[in-house]
N, C-alpha and C. Protein backbone atom coordinates (compact mmCIF):
# COMPACT_ATOMS: atom_id res chain seq x y z
N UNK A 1 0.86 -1.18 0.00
CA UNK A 1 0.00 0.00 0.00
C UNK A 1 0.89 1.23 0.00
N UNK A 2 0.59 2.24 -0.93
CA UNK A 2 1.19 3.18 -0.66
C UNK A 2 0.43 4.49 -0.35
N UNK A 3 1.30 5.70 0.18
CA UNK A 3 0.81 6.58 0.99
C UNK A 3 1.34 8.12 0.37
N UNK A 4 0.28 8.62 -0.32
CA UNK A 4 0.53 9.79 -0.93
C UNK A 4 -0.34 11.52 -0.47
N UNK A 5 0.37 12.45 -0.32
CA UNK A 5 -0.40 13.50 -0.38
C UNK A 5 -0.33 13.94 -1.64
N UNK A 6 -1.43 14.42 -2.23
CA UNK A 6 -1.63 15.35 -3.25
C UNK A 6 -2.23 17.01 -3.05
N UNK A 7 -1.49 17.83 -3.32
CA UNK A 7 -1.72 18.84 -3.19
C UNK A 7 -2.86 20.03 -3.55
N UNK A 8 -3.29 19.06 -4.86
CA UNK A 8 -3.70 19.71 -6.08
C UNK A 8 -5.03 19.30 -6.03
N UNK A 9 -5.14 18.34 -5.44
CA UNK A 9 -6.95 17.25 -5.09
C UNK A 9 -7.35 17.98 -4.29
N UNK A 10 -8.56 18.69 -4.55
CA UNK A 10 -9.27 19.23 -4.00
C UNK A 10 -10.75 19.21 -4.13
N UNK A 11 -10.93 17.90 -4.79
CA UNK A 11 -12.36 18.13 -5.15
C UNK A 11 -12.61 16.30 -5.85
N UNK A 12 -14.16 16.34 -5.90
CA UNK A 12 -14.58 14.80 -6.06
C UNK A 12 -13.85 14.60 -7.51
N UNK A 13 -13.85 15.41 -8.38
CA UNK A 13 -13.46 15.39 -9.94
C UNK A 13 -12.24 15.01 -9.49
N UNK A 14 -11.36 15.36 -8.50
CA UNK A 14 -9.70 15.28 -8.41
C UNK A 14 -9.86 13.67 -8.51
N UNK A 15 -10.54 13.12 -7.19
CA UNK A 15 -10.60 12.03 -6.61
C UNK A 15 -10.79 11.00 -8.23
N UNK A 16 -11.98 11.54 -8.69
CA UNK A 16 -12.01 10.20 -9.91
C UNK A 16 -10.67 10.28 -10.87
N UNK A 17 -10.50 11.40 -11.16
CA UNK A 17 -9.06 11.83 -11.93
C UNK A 17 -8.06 10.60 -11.31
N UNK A 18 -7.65 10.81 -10.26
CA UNK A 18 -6.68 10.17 -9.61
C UNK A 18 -6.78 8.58 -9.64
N UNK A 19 -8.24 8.33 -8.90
CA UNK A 19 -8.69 6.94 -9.33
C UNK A 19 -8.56 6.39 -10.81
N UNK A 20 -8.71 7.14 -11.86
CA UNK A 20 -8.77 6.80 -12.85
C UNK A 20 -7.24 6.29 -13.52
N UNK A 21 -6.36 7.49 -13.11
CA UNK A 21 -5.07 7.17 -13.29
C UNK A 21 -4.21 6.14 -12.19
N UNK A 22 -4.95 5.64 -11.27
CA UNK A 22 -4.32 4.29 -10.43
C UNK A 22 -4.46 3.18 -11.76
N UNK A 23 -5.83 3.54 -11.77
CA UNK A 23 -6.66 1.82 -12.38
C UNK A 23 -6.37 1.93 -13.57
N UNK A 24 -5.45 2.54 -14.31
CA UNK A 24 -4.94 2.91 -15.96
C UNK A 24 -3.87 1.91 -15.43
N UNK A 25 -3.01 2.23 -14.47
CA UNK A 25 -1.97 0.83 -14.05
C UNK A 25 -2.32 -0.16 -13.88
N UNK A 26 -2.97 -0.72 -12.81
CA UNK A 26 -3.60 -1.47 -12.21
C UNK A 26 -5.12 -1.32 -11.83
N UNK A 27 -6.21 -2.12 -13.31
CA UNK A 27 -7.34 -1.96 -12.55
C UNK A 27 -8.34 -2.58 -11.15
N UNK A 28 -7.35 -3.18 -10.92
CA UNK A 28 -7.76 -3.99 -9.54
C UNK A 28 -7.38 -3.20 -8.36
N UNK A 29 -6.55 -1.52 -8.31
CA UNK A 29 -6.24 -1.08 -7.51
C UNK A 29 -7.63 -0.37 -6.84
N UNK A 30 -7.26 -0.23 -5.13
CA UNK A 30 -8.30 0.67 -4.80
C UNK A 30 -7.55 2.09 -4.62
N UNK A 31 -8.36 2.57 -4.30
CA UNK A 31 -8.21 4.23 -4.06
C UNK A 31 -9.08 4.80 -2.57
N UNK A 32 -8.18 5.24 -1.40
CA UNK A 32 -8.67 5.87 -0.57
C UNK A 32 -8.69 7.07 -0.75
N UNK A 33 -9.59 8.45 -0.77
CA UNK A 33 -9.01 9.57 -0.70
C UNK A 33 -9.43 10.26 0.75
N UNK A 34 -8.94 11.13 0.99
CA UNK A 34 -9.10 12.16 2.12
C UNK A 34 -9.18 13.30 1.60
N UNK A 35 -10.08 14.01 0.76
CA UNK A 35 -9.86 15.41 0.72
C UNK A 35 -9.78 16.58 1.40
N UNK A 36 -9.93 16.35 2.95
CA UNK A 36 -9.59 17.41 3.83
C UNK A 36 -8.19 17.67 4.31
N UNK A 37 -7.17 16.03 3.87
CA UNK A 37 -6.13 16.64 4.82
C UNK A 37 -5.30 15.78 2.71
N UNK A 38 -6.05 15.78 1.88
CA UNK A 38 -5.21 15.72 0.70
C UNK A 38 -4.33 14.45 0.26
N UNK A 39 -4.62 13.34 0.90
CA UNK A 39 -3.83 12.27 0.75
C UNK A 39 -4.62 11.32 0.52
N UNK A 40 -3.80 10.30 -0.23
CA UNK A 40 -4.02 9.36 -0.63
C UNK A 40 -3.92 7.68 -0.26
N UNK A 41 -4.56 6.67 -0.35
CA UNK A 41 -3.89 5.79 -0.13
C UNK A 41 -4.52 4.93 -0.84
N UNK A 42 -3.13 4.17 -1.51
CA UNK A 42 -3.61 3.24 -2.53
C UNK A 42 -3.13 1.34 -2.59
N UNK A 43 -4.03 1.28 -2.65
CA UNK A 43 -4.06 -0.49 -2.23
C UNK A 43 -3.66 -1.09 -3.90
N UNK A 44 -2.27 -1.52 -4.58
CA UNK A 44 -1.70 -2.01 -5.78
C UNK A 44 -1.20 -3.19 -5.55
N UNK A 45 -0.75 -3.63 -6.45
CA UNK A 45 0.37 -5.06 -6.60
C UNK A 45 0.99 -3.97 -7.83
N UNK A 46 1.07 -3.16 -8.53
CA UNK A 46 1.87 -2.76 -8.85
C UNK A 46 3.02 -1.65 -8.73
N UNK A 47 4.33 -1.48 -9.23
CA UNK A 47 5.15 -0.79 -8.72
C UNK A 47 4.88 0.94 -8.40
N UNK A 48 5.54 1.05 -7.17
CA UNK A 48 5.45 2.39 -6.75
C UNK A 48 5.77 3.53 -8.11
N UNK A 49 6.90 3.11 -8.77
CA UNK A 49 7.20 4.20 -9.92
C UNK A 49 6.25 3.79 -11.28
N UNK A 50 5.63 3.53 -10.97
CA UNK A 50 4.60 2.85 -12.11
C UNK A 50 3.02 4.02 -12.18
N UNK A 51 3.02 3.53 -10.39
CA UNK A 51 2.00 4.83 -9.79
C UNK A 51 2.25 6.21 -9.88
N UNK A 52 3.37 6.40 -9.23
CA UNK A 52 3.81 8.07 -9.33
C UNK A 52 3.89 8.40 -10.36
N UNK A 53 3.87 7.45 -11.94
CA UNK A 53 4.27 8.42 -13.08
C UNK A 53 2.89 8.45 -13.55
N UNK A 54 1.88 7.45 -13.31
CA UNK A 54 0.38 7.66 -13.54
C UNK A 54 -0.13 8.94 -13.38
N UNK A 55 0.20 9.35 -11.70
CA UNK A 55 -0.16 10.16 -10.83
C UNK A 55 0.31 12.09 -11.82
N UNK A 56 1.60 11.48 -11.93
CA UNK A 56 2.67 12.69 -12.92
C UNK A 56 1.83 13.24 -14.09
N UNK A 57 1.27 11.73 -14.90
CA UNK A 57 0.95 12.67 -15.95
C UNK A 57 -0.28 12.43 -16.01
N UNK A 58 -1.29 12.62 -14.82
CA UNK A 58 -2.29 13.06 -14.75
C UNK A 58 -2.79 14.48 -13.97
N UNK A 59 -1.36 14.80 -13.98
CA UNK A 59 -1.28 15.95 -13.71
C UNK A 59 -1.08 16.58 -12.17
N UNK A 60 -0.63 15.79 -11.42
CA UNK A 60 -0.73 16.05 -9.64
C UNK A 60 0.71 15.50 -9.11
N UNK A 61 0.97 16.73 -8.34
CA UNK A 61 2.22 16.68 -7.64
C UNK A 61 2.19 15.55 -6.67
N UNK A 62 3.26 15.24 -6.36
CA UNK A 62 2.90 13.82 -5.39
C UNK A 62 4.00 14.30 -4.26
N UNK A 63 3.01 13.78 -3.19
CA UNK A 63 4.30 14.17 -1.79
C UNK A 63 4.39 12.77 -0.76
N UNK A 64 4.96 11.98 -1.00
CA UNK A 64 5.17 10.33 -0.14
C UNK A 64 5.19 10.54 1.40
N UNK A 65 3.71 9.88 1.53
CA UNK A 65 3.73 9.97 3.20
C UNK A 65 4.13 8.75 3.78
N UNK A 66 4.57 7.58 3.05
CA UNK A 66 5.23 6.36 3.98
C UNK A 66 5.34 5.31 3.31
């Protein structure tokens, strides 16, 4: 599982955006969001740099919370 803030998510549109670009990697991934405190957490079997570049060019800064 990995553990992301996004800066830029601020809204339900962010959330599917983001979801959308997990499950473009992996569509079996889930997607937690938090939009009050901006982070993410995502349940994959696939690689972390696989995600972050999803994340990249869907347009959202990524900040690794663990």
């Amino acid at each position: 599982m990995f553990h992301f803030r996004l800066p830029d998510m601020d809204c339900g549109g962010c959330v599917k955006k983001v979801t959308r670009a997990v499950q473009s990697v992996d569509p079996d991934a889930t997607v937690e969001a938090d939009l009050a405190t901006r982070n993410v957490k995502i349940k994959t079997t696939s690689a972390e740099a696989d995600i972050v570049e999803a994340l990249d060019e869907a347009g959202y800064e990524i900040e690794k919370l663990g």
